[in-house]
N, C-alpha and C. Protein backbone atom coordinates (compact mmCIF):
# COMPACT_ATOMS: atom_id res chain seq x y z
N UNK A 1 9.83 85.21 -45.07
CA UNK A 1 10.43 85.71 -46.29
C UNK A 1 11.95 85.58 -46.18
N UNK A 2 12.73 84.95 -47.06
CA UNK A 2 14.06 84.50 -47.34
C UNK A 2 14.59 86.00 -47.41
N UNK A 3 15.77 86.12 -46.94
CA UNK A 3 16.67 87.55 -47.07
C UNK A 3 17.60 87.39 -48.18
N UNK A 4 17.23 88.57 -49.66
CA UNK A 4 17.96 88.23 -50.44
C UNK A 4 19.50 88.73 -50.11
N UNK A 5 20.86 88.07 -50.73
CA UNK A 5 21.81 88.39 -50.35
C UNK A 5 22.60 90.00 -50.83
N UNK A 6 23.21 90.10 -50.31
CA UNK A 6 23.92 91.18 -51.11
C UNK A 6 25.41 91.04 -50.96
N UNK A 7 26.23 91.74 -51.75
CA UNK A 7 27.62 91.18 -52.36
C UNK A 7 28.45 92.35 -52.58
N UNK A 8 29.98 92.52 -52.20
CA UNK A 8 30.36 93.84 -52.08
C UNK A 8 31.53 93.46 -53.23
N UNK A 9 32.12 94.15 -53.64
CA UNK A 9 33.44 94.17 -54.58
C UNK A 9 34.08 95.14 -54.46
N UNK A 10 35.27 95.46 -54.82
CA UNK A 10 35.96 96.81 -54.97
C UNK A 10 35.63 97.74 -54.97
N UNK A 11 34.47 98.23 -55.65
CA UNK A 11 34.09 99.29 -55.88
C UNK A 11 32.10 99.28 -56.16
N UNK A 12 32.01 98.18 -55.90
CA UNK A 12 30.54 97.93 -56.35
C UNK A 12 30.08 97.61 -55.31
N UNK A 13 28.35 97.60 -54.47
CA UNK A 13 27.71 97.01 -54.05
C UNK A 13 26.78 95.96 -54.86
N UNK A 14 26.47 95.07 -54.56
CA UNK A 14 25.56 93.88 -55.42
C UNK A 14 24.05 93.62 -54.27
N UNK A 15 23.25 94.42 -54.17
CA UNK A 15 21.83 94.77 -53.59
C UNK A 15 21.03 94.07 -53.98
N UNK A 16 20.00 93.19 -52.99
CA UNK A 16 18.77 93.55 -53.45
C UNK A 16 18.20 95.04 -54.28
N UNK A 17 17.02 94.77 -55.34
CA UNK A 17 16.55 96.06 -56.37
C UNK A 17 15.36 95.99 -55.21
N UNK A 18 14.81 97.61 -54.84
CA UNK A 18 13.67 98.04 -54.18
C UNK A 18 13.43 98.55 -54.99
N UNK A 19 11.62 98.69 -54.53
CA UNK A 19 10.85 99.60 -55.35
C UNK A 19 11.15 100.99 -56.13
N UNK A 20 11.86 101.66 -54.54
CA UNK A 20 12.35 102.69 -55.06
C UNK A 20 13.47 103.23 -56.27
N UNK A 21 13.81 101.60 -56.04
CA UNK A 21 14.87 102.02 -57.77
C UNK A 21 14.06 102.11 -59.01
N UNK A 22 13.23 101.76 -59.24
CA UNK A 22 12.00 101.55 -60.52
C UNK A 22 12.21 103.31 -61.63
N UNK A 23 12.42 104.15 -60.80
CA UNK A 23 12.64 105.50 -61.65
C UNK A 23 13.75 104.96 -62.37
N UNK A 24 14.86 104.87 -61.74
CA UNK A 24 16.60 104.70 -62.00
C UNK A 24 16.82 103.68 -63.21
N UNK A 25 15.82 102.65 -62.62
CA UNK A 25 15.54 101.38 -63.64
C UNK A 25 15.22 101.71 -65.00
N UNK A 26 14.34 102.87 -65.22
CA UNK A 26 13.37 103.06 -66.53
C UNK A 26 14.11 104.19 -66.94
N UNK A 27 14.88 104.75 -66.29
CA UNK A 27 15.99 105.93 -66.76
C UNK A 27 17.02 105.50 -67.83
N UNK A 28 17.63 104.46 -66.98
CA UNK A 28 18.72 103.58 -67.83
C UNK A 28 18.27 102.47 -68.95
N UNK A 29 17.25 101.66 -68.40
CA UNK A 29 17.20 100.19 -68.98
C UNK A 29 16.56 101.02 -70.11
N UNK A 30 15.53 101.98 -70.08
CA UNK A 30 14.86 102.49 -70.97
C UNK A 30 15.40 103.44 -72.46
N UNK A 31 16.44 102.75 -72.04
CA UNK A 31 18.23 103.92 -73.12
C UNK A 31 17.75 103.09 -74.18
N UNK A 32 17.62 103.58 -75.38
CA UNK A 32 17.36 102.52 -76.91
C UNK A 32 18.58 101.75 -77.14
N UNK A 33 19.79 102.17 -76.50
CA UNK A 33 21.02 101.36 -76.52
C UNK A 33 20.89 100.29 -75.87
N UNK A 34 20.70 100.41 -75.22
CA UNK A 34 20.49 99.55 -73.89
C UNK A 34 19.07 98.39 -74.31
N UNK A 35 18.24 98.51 -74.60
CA UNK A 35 17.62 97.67 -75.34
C UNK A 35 17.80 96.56 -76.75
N UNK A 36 18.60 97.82 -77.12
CA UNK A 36 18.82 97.25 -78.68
C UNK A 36 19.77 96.11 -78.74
N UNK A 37 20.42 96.02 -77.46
CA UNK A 37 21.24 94.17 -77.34
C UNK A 37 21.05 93.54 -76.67
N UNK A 38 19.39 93.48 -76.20
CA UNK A 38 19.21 92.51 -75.27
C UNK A 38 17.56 91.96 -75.59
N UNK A 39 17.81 90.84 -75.24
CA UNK A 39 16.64 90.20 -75.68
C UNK A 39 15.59 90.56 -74.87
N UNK A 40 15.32 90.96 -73.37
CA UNK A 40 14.26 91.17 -72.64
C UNK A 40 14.02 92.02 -71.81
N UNK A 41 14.69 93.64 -72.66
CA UNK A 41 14.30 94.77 -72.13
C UNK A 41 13.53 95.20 -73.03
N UNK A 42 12.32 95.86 -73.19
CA UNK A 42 11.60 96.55 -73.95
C UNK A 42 11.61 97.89 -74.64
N UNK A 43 11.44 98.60 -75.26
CA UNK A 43 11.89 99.80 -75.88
C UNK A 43 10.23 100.30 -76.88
N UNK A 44 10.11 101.57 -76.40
CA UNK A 44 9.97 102.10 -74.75
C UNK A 44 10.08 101.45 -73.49
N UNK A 45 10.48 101.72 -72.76
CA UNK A 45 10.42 101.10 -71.46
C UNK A 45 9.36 101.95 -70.58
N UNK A 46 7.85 101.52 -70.37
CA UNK A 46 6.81 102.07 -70.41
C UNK A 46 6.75 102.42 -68.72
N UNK A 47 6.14 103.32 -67.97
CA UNK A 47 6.01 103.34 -66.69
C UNK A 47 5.11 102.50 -66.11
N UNK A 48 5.49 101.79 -65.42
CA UNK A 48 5.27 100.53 -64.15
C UNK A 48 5.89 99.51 -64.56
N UNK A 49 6.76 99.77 -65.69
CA UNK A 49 7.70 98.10 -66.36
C UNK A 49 8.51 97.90 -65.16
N UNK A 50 8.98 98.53 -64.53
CA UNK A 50 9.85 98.54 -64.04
C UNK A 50 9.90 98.13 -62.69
N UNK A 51 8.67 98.71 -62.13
CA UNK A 51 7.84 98.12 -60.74
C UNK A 51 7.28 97.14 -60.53
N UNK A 52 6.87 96.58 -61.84
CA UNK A 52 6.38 95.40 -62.30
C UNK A 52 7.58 94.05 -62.31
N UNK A 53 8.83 94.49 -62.74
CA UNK A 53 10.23 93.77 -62.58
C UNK A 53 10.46 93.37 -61.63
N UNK A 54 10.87 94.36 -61.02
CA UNK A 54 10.91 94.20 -59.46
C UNK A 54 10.61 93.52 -58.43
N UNK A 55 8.86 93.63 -58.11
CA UNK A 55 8.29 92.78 -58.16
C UNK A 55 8.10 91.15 -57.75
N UNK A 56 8.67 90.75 -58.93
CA UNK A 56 8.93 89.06 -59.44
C UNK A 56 9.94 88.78 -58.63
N UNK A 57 10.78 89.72 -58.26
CA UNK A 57 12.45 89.35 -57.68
C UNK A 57 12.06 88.37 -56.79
N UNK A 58 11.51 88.55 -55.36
CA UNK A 58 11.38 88.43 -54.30
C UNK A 58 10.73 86.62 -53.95
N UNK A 59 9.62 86.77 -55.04
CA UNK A 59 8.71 85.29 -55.35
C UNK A 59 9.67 84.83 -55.82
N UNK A 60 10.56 85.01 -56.73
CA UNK A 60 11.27 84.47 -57.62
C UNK A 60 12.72 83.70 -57.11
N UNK A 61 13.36 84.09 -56.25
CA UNK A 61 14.24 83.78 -55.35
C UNK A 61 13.80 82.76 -54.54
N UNK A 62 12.70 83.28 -53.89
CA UNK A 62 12.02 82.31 -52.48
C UNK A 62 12.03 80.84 -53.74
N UNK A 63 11.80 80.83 -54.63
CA UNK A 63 11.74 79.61 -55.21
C UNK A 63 12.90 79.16 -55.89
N UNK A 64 13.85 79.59 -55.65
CA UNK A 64 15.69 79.16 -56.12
C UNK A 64 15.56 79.67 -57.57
N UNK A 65 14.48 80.27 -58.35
CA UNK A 65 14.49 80.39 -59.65
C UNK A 65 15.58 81.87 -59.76
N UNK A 66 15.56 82.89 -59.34
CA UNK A 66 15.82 83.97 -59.65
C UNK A 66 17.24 84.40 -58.74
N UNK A 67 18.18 84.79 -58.71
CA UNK A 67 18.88 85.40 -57.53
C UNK A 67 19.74 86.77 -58.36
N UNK A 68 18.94 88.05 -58.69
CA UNK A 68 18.78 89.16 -59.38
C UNK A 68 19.70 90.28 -58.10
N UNK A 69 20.30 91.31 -59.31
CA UNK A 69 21.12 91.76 -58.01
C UNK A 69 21.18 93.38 -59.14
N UNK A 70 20.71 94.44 -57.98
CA UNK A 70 21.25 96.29 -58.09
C UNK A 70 22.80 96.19 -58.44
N UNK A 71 23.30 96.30 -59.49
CA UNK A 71 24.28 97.30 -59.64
C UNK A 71 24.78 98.51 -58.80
N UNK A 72 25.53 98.65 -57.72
CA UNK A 72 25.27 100.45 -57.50
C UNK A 72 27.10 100.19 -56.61
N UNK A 73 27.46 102.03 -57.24
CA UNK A 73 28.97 102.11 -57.07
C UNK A 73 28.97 102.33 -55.75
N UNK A 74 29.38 101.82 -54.78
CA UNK A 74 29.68 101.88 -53.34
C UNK A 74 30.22 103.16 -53.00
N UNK A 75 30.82 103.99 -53.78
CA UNK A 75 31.00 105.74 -53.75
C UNK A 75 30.04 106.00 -53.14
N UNK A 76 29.08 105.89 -54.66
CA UNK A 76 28.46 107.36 -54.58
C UNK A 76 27.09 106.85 -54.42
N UNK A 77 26.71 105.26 -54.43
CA UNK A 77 25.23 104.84 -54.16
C UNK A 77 24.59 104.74 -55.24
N UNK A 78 25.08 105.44 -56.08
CA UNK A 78 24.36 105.52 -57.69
C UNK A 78 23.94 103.53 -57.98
N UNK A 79 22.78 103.42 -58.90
CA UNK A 79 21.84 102.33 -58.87
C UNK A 79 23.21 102.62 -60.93
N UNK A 80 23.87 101.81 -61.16
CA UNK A 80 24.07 101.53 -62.59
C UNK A 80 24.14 100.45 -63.38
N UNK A 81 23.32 99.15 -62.89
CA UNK A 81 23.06 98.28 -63.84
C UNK A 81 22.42 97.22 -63.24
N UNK A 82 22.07 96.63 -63.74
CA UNK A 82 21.39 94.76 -63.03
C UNK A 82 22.30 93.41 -63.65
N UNK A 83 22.62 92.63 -63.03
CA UNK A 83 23.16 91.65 -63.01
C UNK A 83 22.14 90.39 -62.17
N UNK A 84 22.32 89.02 -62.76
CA UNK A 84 21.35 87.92 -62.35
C UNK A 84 21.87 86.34 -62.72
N UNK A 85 21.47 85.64 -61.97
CA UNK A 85 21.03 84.56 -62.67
C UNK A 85 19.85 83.71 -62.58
N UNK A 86 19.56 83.02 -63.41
CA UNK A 86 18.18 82.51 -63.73
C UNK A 86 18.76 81.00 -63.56
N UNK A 87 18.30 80.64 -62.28
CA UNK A 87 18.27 78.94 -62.15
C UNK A 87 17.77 77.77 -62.54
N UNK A 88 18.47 76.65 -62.96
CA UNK A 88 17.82 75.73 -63.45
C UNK A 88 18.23 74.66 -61.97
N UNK A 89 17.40 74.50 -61.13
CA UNK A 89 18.41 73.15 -60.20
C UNK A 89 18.45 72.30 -60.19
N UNK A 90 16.97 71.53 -61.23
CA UNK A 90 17.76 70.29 -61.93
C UNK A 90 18.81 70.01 -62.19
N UNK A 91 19.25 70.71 -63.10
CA UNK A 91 20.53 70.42 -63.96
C UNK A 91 21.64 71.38 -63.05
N UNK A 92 21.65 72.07 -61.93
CA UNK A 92 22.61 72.32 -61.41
C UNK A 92 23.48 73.77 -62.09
N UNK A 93 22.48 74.46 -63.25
CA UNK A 93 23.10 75.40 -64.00
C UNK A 93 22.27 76.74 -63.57
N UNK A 94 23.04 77.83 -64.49
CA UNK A 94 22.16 78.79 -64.16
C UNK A 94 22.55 79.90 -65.68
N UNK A 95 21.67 80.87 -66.16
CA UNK A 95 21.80 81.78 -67.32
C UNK A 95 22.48 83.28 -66.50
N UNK A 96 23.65 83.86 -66.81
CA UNK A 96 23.77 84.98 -66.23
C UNK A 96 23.43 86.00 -67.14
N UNK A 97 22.98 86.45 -67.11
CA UNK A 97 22.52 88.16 -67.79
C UNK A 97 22.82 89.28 -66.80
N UNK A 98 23.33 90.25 -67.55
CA UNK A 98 23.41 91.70 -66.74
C UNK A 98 22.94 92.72 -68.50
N UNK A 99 22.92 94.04 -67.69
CA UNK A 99 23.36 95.46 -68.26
C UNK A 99 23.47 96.74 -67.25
N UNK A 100 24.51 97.34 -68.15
CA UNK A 100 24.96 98.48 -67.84
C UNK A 100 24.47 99.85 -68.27
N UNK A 101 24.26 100.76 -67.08
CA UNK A 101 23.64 101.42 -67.86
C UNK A 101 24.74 102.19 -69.22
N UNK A 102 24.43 103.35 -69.68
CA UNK A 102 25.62 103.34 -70.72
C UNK A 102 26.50 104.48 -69.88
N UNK A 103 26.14 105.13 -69.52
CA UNK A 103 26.90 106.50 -68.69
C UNK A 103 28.22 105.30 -68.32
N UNK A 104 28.15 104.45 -67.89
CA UNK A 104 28.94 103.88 -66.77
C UNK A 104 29.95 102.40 -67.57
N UNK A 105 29.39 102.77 -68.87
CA UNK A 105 30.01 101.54 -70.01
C UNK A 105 31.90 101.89 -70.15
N UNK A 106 32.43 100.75 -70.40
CA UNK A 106 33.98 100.44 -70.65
C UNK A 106 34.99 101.12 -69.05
N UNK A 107 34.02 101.08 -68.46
CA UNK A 107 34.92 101.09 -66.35
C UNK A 107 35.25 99.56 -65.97
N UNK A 108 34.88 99.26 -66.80
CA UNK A 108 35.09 97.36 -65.79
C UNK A 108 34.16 97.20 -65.03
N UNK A 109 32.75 97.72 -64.72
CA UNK A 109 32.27 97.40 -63.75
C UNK A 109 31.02 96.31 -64.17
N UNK A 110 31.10 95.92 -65.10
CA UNK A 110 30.26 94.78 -65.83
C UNK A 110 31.29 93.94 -65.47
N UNK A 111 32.36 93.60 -65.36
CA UNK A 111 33.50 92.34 -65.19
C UNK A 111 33.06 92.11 -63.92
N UNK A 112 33.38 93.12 -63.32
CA UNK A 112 33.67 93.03 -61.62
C UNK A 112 32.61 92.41 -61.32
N UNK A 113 31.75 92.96 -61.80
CA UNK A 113 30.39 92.29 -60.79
C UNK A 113 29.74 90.90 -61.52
N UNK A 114 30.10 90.60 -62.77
CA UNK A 114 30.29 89.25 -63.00
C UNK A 114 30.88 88.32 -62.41
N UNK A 115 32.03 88.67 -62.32
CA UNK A 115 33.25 87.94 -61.83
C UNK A 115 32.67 87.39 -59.82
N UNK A 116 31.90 88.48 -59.43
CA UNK A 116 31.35 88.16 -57.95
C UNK A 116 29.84 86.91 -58.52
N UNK A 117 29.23 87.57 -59.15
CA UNK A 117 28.49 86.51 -59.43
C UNK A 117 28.37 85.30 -59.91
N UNK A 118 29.61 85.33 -60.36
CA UNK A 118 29.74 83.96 -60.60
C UNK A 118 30.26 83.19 -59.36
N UNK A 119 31.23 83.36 -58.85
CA UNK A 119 31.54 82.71 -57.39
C UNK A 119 30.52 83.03 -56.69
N UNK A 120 29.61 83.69 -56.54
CA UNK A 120 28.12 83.41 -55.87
C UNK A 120 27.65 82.56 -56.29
N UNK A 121 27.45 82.45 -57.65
CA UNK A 121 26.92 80.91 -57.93
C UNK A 121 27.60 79.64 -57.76
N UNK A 122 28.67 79.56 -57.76
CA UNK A 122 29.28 78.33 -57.90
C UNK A 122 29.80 77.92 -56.18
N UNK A 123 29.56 78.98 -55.09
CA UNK A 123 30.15 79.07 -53.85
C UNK A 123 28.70 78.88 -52.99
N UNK A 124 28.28 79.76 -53.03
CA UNK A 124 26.96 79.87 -52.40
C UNK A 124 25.79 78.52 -52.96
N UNK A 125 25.88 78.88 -54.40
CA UNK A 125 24.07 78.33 -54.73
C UNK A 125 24.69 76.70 -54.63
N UNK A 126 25.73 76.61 -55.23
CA UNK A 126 26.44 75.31 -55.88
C UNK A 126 26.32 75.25 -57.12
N UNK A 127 26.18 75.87 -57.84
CA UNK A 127 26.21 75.63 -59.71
C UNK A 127 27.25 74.52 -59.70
N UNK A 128 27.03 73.60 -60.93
CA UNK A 128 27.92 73.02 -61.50
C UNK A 128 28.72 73.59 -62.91
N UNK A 129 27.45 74.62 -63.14
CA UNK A 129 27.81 75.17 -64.48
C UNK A 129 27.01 76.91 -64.94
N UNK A 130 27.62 77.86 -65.02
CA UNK A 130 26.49 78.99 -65.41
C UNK A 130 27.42 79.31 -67.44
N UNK A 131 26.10 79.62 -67.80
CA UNK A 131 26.37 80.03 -69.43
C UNK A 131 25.92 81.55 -69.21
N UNK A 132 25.98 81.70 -70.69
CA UNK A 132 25.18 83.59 -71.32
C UNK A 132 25.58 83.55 -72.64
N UNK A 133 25.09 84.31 -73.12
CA UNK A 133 25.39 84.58 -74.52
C UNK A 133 24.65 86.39 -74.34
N UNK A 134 24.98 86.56 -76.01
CA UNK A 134 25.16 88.14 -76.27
C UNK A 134 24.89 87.74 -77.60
N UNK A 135 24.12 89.09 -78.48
CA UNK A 135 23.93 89.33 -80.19
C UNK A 135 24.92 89.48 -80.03
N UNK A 136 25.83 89.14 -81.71
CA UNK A 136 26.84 88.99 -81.85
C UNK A 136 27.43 90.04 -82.19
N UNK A 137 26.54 90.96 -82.61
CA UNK A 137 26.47 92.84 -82.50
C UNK A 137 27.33 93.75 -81.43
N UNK A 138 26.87 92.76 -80.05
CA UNK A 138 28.12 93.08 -79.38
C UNK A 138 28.91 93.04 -78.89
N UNK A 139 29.51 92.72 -79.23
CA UNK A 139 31.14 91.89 -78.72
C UNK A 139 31.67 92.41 -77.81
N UNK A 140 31.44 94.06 -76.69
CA UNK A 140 31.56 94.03 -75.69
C UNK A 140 31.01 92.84 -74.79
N UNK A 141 30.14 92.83 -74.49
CA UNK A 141 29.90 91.70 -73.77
C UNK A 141 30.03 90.12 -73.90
N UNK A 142 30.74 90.09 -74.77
CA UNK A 142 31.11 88.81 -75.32
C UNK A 142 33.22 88.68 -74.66
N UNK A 143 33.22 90.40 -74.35
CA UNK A 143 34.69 90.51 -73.74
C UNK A 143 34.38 90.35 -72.29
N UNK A 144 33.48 91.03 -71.72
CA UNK A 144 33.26 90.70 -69.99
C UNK A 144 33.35 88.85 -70.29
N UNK A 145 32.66 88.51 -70.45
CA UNK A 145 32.34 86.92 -70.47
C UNK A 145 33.75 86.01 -70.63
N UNK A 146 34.26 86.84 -71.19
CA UNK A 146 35.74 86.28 -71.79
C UNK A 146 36.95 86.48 -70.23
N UNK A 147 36.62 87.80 -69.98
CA UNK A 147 37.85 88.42 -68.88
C UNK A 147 37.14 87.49 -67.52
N UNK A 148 36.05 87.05 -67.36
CA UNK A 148 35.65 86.49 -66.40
C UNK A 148 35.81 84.65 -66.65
N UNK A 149 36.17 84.44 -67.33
CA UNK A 149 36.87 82.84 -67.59
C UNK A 149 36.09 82.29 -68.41
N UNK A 150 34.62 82.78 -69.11
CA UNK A 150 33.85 81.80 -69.28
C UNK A 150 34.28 81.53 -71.21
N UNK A 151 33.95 80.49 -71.27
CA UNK A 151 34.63 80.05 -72.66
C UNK A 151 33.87 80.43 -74.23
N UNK A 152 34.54 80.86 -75.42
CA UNK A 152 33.02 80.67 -76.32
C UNK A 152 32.60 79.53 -76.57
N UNK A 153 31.46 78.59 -76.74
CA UNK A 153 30.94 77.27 -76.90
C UNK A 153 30.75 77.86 -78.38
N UNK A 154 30.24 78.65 -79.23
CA UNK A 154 29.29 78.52 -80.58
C UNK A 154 28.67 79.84 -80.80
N UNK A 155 28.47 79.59 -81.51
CA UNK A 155 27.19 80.61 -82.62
C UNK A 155 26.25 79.96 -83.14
N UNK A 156 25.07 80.35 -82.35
CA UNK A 156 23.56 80.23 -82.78
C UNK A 156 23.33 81.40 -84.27
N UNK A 157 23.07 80.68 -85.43
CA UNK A 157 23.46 81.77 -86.43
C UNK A 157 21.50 81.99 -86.46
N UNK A 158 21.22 83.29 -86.90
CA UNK A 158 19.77 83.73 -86.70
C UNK A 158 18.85 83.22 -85.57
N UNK A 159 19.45 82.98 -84.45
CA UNK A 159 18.71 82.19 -83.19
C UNK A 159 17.45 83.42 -82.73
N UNK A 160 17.43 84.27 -82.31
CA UNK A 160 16.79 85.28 -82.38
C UNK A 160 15.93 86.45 -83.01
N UNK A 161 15.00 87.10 -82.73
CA UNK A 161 14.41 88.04 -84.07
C UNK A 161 14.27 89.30 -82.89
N UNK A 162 15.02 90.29 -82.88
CA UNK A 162 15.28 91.67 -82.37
C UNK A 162 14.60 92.57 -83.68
N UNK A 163 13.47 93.66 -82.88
CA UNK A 163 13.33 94.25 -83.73
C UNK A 163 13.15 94.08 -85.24
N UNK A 164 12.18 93.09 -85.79
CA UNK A 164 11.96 92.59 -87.11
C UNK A 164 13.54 91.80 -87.86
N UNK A 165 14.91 91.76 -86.99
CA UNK A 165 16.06 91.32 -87.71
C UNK A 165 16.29 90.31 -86.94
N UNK A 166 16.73 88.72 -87.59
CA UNK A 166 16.81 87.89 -87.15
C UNK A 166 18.59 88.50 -86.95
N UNK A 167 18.91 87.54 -85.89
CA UNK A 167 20.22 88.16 -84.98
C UNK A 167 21.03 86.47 -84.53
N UNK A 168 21.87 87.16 -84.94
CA UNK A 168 23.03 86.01 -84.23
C UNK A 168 23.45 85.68 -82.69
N UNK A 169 23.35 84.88 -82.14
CA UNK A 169 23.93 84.62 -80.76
C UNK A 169 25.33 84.28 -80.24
N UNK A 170 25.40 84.63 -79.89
CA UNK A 170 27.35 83.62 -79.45
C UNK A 170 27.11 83.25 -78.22
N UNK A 171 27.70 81.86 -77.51
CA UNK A 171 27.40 81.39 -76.37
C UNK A 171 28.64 81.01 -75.41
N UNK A 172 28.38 81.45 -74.07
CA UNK A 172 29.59 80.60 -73.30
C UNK A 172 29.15 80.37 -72.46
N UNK A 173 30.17 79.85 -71.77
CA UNK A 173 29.61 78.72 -70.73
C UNK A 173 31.37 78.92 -69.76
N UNK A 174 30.85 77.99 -68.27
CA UNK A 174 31.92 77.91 -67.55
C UNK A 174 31.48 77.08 -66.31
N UNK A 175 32.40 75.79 -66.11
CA UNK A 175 32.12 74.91 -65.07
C UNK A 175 32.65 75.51 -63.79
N UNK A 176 31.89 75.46 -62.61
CA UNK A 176 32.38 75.63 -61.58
C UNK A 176 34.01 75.09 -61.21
N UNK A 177 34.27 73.83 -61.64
CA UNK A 177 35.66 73.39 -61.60
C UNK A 177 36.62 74.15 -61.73
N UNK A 178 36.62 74.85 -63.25
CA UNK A 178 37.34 75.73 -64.01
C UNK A 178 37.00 77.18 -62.92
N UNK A 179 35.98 77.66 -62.65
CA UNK A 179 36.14 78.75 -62.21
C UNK A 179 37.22 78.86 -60.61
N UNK A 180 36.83 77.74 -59.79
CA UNK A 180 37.37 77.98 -58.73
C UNK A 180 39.02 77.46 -58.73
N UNK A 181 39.03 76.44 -59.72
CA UNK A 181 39.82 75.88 -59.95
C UNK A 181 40.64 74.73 -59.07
């Protein structure tokens, strides 16, 4: 079994997620906020979703597909968000997605730990290129994406259907070139 990595920042640890986070997981991810801008958290967030998440990490990595990472403040240990990317290695790219839980929203700590994951990808994995996008609903995260270099490419106009409402996308993107420079 491959040892997933883990990643330190200022103020953040970047962990492998254990089982034992699965409460912490369904505490936060399970916030209707916290659902309501993201395409693949569920609401309710039902008990064993979360153990069930988890889970996948481990298979998912061993196969270059997944390299998923705990949020948690190096203080105090607290578990406050997930951050990832989803590999393509064909094409040398990868999708970054995170969330925060909300207790812990407008600290910078969605930047920070972007900002590590992305030079994980582009240092470690070799990306040539990682994207993300966000509903256009929320333009916080359309600012992490921004403070971390990555560019807007577009608007997918109704690309999505959240909750019976078709939803707008905004997209960016960022070449390894540009990031390391």
């Amino acid at each position: 079994m491959k040892q997933r990595p883990m990643i330190k920042s200022e103020r953040l640890l970047l962990r492998p997620f254990v089982l034992s986070d699965a409460n912490r997981v369904q505490l936060l991810a399970g916030n209707k906020a916290i659902a309501s801008t993201t395409l693949n958290i569920p609401h309710p967030y039902e008990d064993g979703m979360a153990e069930e998440w988890i889970g996948t990490h481990q298979e998912r990595f061993e196969k270059g597909e997944l390299h998923n990472f705990a949020i948690e403040l190096q203080a105090s240990k607290e578990l406050i968000g997930a951050i990832g990317l989803v590999v393509n290695a064909e094409h040398a790219h990868a999708e970054l997605g995170y969330w925060i839980g909300e207790p812990y929203w407008n600290q910078g700590y969605c930047t920070e730990a972007a900002f590590e994951v992305l030079r994980y990808g582009f240092v470690e994995i070799g990306l040539h290129r990682i994207h993300a996008n966000h509903l256009s609903r929320n333009p916080a995260s359309g600012r992490v994406m921004e403070k971390v270099g990555m560019l807007h490419e577009g608007c997918r106009r109704q690309h999505y259907q959240k909750w019976g409402v078709f939803e707008n996308v905004e997209l960016y993107g960022i070449l390894g070139i540009d990031f390391l420079g």
